[in-house]
N, C-alpha and C. Protein backbone atom coordinates (compact mmCIF):
# COMPACT_ATOMS: atom_id res chain seq x y z
N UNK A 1 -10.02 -12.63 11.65
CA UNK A 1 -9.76 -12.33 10.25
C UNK A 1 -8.26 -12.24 10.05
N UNK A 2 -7.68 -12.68 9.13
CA UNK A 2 -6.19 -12.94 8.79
C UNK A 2 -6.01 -11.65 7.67
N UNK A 3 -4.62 -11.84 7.60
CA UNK A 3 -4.41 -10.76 6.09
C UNK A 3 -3.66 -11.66 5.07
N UNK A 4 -3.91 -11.63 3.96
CA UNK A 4 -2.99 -12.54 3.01
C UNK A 4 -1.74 -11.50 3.35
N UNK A 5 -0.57 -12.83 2.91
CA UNK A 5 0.75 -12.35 3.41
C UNK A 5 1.15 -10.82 2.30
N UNK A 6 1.64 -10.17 2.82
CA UNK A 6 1.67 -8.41 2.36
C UNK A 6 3.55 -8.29 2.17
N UNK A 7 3.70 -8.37 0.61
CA UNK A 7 5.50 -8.59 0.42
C UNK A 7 5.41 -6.86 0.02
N UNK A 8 6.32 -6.09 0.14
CA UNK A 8 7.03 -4.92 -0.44
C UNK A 8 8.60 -4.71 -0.46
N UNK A 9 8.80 -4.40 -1.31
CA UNK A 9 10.27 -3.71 -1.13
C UNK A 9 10.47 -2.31 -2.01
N UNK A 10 11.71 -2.18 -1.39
CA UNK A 10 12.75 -0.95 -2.03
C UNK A 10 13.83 -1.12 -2.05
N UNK A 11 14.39 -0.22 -3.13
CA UNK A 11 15.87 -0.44 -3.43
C UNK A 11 16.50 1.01 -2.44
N UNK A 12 17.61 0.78 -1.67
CA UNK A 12 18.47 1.76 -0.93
C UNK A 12 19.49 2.29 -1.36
N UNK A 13 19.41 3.26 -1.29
CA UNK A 13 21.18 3.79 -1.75
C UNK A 13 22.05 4.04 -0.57
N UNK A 14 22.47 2.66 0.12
CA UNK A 14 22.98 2.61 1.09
C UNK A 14 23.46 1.21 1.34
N UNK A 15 24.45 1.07 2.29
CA UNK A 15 24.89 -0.43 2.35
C UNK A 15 24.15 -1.27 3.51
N UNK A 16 23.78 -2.85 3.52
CA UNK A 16 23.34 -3.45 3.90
C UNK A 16 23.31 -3.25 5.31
N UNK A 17 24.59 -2.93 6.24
CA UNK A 17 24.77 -2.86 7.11
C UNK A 17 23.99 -1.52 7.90
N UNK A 18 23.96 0.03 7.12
CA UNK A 18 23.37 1.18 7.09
C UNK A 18 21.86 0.80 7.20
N UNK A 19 21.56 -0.03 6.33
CA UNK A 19 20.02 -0.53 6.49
C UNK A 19 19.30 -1.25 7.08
N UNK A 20 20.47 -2.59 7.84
CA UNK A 20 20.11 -2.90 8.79
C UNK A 20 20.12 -1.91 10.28
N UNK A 21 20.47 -1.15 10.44
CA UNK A 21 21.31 -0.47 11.46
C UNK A 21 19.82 0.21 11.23
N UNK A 22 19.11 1.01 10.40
CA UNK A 22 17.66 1.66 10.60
C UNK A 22 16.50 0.63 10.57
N UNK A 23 16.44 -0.53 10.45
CA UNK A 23 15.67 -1.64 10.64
C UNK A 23 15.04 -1.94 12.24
N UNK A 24 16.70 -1.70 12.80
CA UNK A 24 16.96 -2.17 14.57
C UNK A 24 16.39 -1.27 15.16
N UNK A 25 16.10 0.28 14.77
CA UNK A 25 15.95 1.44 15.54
C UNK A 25 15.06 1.37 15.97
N UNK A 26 14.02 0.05 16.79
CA UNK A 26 12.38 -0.14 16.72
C UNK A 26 12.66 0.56 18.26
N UNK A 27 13.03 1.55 18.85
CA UNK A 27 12.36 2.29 19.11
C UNK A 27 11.39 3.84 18.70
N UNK A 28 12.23 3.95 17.64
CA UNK A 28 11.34 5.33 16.63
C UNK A 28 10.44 4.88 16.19
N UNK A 29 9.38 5.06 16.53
CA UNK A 29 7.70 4.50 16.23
C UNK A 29 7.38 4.92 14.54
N UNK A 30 8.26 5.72 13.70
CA UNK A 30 8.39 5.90 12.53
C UNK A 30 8.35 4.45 11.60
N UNK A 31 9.10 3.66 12.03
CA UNK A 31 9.47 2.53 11.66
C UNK A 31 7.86 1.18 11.71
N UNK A 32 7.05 1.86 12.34
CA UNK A 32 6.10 0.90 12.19
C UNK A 32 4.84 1.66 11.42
N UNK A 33 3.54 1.10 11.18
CA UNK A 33 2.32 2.18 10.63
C UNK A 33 1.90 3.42 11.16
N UNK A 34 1.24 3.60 10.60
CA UNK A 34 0.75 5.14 11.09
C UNK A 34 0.09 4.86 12.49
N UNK A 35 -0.56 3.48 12.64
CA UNK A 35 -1.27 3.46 13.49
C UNK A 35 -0.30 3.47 14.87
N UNK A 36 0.90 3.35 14.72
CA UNK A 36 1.90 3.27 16.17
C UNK A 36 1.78 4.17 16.87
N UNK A 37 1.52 4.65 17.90
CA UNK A 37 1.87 5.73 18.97
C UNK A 37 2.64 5.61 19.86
N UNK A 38 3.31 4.55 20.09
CA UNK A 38 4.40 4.46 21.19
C UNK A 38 5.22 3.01 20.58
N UNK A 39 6.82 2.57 21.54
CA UNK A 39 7.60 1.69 21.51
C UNK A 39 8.04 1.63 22.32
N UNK A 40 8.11 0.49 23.09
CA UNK A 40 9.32 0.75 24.25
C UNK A 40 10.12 -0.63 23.97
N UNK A 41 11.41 -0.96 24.40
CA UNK A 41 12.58 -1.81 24.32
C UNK A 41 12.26 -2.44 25.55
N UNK A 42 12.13 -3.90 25.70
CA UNK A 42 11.94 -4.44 27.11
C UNK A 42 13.65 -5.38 27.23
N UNK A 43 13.75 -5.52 26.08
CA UNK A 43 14.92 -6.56 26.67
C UNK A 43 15.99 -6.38 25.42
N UNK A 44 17.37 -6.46 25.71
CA UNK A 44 18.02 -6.57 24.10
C UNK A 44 19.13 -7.71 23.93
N UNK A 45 19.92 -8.09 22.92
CA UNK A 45 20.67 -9.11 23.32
C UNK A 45 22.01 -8.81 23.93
N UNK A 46 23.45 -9.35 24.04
CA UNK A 46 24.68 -8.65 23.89
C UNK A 46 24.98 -8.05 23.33
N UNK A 47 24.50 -7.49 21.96
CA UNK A 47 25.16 -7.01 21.29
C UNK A 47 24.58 -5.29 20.85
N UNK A 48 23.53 -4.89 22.42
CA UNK A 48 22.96 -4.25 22.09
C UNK A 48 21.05 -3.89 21.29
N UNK A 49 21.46 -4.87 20.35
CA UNK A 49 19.80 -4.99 19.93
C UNK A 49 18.67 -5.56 20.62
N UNK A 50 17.64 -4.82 20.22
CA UNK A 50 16.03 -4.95 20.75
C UNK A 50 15.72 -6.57 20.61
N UNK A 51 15.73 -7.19 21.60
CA UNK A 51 14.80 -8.77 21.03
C UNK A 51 13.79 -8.43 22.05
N UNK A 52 12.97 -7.71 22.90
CA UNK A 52 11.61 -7.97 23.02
C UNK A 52 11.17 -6.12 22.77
N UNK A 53 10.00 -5.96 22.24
CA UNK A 53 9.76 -4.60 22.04
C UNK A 53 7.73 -4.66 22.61
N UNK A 54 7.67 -3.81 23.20
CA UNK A 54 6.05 -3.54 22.92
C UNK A 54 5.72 -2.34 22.35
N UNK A 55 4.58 -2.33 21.40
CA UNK A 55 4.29 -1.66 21.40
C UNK A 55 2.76 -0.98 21.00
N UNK A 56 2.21 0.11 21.23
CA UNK A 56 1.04 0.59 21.31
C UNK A 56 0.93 1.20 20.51
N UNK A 57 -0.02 0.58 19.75
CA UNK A 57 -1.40 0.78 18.20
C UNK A 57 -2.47 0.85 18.63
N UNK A 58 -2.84 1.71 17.49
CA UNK A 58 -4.37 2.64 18.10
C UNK A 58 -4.74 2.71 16.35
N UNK A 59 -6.11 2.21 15.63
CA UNK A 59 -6.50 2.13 14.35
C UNK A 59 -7.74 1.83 15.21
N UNK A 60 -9.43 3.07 14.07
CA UNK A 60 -10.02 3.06 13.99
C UNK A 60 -10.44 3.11 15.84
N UNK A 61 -11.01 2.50 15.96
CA UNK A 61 -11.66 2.80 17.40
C UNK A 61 -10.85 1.79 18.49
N UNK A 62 -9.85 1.05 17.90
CA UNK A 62 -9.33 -0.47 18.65
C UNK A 62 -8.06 0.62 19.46
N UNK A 63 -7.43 0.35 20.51
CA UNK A 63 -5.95 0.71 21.17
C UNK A 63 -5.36 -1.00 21.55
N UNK A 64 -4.29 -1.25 21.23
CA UNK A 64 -3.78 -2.01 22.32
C UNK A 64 -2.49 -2.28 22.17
N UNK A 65 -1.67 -2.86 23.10
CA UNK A 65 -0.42 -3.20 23.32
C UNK A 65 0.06 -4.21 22.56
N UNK A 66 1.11 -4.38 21.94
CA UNK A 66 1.24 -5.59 21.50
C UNK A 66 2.91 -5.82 21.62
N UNK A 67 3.15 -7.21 22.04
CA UNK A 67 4.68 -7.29 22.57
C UNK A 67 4.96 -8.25 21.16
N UNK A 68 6.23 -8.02 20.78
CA UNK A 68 6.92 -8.79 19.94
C UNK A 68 8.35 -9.14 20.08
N UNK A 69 8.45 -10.34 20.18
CA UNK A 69 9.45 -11.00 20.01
C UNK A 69 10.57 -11.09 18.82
N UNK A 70 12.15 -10.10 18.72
CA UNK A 70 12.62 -9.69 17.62
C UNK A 70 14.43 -10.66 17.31
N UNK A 71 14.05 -11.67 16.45
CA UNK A 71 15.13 -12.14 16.10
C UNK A 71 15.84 -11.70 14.94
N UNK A 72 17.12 -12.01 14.57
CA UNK A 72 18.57 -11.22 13.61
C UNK A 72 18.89 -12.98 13.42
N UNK A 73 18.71 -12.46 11.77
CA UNK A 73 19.26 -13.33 10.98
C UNK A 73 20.94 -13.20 10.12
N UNK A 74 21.61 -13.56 9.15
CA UNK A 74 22.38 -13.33 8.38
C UNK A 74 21.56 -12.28 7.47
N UNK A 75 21.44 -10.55 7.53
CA UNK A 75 21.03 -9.69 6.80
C UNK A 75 19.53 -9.67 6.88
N UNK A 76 18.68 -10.41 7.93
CA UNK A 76 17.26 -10.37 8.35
C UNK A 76 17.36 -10.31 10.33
N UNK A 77 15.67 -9.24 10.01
CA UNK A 77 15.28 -8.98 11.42
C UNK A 77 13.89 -9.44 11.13
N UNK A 78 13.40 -9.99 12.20
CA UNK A 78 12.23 -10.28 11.87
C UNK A 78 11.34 -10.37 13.49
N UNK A 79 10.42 -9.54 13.29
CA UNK A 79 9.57 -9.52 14.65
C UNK A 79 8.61 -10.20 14.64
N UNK A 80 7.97 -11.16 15.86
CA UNK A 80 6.92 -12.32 15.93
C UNK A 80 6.27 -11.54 17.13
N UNK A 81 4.98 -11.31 16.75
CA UNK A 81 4.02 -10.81 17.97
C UNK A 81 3.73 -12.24 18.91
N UNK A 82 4.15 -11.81 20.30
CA UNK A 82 3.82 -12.94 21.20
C UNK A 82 2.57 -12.80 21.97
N UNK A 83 2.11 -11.75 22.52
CA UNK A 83 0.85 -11.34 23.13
C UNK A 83 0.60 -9.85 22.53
N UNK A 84 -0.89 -9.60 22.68
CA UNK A 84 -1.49 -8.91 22.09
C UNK A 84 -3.59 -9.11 22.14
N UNK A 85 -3.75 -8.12 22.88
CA UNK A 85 -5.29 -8.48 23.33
C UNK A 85 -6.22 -8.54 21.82
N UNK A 86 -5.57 -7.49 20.73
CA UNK A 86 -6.33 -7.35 19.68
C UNK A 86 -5.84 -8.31 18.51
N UNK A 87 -4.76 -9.07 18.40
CA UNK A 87 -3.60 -9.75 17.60
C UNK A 87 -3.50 -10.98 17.79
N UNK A 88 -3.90 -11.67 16.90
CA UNK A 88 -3.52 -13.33 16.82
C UNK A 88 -2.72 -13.59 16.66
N UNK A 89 -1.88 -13.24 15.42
CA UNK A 89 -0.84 -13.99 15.02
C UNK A 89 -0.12 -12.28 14.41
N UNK A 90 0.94 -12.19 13.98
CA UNK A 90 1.43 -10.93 13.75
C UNK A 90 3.00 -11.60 12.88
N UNK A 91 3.39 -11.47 12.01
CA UNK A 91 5.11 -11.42 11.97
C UNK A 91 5.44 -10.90 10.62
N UNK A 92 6.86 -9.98 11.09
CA UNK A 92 6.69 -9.09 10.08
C UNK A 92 8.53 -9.41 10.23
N UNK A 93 8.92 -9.35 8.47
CA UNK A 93 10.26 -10.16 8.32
C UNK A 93 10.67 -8.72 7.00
N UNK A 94 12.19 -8.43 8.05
CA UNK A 94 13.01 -7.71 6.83
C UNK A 94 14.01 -8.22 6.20
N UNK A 95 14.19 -8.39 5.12
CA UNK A 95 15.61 -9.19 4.58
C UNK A 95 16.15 -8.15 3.57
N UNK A 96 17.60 -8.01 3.65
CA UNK A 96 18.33 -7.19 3.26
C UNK A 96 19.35 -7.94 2.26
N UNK A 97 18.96 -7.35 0.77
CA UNK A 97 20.10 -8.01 -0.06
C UNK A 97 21.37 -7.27 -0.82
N UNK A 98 22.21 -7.24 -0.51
CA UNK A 98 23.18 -6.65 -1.35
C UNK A 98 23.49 -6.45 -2.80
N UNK A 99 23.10 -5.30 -3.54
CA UNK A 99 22.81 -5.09 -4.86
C UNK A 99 24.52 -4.51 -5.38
N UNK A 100 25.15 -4.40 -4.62
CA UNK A 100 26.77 -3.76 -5.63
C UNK A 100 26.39 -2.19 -5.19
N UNK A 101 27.22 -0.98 -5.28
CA UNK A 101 27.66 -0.40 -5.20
C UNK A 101 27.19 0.12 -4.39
N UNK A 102 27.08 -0.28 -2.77
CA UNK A 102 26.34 1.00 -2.12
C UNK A 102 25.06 0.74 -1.62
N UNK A 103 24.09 -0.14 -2.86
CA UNK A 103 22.78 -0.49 -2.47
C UNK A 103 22.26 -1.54 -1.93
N UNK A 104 21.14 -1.40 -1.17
CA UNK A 104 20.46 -2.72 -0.97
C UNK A 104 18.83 -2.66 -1.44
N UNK A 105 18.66 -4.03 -1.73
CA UNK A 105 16.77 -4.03 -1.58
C UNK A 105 16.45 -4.72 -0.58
N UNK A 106 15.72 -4.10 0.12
CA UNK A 106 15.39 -4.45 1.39
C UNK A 106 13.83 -4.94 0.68
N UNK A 107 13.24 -6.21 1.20
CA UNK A 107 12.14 -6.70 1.32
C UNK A 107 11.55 -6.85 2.52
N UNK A 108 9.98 -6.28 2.84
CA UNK A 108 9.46 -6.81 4.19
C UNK A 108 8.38 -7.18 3.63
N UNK A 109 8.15 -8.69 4.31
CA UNK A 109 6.94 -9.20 4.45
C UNK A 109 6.10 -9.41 5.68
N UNK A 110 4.82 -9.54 5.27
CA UNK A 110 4.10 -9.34 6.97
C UNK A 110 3.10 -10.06 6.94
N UNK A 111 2.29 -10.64 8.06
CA UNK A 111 0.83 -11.35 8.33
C UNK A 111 0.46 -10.45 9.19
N UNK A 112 -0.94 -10.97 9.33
CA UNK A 112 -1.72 -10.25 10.95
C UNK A 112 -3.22 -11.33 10.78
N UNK A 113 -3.23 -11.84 11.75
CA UNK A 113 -4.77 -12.14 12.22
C UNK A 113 -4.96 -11.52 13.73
N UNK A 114 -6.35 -10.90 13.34
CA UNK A 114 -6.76 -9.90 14.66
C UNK A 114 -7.69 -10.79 14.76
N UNK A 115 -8.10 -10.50 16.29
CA UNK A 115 -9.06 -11.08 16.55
C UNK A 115 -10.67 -10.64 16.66
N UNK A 116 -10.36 -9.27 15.85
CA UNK A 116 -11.77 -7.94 15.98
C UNK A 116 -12.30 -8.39 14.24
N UNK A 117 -13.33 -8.21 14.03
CA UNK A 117 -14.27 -8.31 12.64
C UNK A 117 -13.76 -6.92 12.45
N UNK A 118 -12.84 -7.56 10.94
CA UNK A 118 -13.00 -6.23 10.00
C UNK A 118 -12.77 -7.35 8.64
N UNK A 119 -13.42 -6.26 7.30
CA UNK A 119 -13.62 -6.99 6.08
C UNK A 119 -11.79 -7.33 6.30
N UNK A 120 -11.71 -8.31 5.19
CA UNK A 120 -10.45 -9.06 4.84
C UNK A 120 -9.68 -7.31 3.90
N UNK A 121 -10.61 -7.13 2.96
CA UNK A 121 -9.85 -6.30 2.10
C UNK A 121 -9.57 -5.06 2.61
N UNK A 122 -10.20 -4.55 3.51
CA UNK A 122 -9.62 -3.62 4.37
C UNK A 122 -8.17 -3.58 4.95
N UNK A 123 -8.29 -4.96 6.04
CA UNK A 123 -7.16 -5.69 6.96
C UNK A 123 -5.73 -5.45 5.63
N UNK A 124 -6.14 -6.14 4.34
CA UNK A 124 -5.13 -6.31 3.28
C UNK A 124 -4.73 -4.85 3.05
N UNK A 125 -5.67 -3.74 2.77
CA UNK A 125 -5.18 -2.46 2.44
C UNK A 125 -3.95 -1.77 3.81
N UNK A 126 -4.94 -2.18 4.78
CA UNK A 126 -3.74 -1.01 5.64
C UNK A 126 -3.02 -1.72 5.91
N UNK A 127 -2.15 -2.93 5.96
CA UNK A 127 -1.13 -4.34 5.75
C UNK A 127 -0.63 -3.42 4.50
N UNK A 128 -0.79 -2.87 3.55
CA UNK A 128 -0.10 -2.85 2.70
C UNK A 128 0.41 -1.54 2.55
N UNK A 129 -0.31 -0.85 3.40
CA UNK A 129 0.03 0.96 3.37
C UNK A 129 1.16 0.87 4.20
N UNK A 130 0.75 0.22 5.68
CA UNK A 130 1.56 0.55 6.55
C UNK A 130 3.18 -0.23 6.05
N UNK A 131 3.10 -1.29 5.14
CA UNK A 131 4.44 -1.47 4.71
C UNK A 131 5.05 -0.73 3.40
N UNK A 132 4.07 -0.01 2.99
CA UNK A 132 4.94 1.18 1.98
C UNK A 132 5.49 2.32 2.87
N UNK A 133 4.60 2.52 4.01
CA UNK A 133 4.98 3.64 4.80
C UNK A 133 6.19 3.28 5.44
N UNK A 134 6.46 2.41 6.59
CA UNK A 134 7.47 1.87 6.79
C UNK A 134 8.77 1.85 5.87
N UNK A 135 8.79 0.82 4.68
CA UNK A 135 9.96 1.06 4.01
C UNK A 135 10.53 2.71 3.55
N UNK A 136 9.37 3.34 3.25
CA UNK A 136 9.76 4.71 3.13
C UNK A 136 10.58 5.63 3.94
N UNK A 137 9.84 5.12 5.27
CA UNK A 137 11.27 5.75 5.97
C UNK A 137 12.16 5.30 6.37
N UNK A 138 12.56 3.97 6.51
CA UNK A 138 13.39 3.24 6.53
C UNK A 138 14.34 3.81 5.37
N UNK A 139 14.31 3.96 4.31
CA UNK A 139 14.78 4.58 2.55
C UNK A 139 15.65 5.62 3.12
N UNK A 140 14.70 6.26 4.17
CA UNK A 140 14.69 8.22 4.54
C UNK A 140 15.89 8.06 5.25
N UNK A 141 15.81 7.15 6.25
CA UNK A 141 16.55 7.52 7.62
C UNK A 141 18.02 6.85 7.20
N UNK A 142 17.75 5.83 6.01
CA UNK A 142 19.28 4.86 5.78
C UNK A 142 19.87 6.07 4.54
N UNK A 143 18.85 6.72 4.00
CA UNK A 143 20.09 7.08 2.73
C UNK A 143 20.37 8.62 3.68
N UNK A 144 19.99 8.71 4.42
CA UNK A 144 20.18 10.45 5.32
C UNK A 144 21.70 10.52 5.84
């Protein structure tokens, strides 16, 4: 079962760079759904940042690991799930735009095809919670 693609954003009262800088922090399991219970950093580039992360989700009765692969764009991060026992396809993209004084709107968009039977509109609801939840603290931790 797939999820139709799941767009949200928010506006920051903070600069692009501040917001990317809480984007990268994928080790604070804050930064992903409720369903996260752990993160760990497997690999990062020169410059410091996370490009491989796993991490362990636990929703409804399912647990499993899932490793993602994390590339940096010009003002985008964007993570591609590479393995994952419960996860087909996974990628979840932040892009950060510069609004003038201070702010940004940060947009994330996301997919998921699992490979477990659950209704579609379900899959779509918590796809869409877990990216209000996410940007929220992302909001928290950049305007703090």
């Amino acid at each position: 079962m797939s999820s139709e693609p799941v767009v949200r954003e928010v506006t920051i009262n903070a600069p692009v760079e501040k917001v990317l800088e809480a984007v990268q922090d994928l080790e604070n399991t804050d930064r992903w759904a409720s369903e996260a219970k752990a993160a760990s950093i497997r690999s990062r580039d020169d410059q410091g940042r996370p490009t491989r992360i796993v991490v362990t989700l636990g929703a409804l009765r399912f647990t499993t690991d899932a490793t993602y692969e994390v590339t940096y764009g010009d003002g985008s991060v964007t993570l591609t799930c590479v393995d994952a026992r419960l996860i087909r396809e996974s990628t979840i993209a932040y892009t950060a735009h510069d609004e003038g004084g201070a702010r940004t709107r940060l947009v994330m968009s996301s997919t998921m095809e699992v490979s477990v039977r659950v209704p579609r509109w379900g899959l779509d609801r918590a796809m869409g919670s877990s990216a209000e939840k996410n940007l929220a603290s992302i909001k928290k931790d950049a305007e703090g």
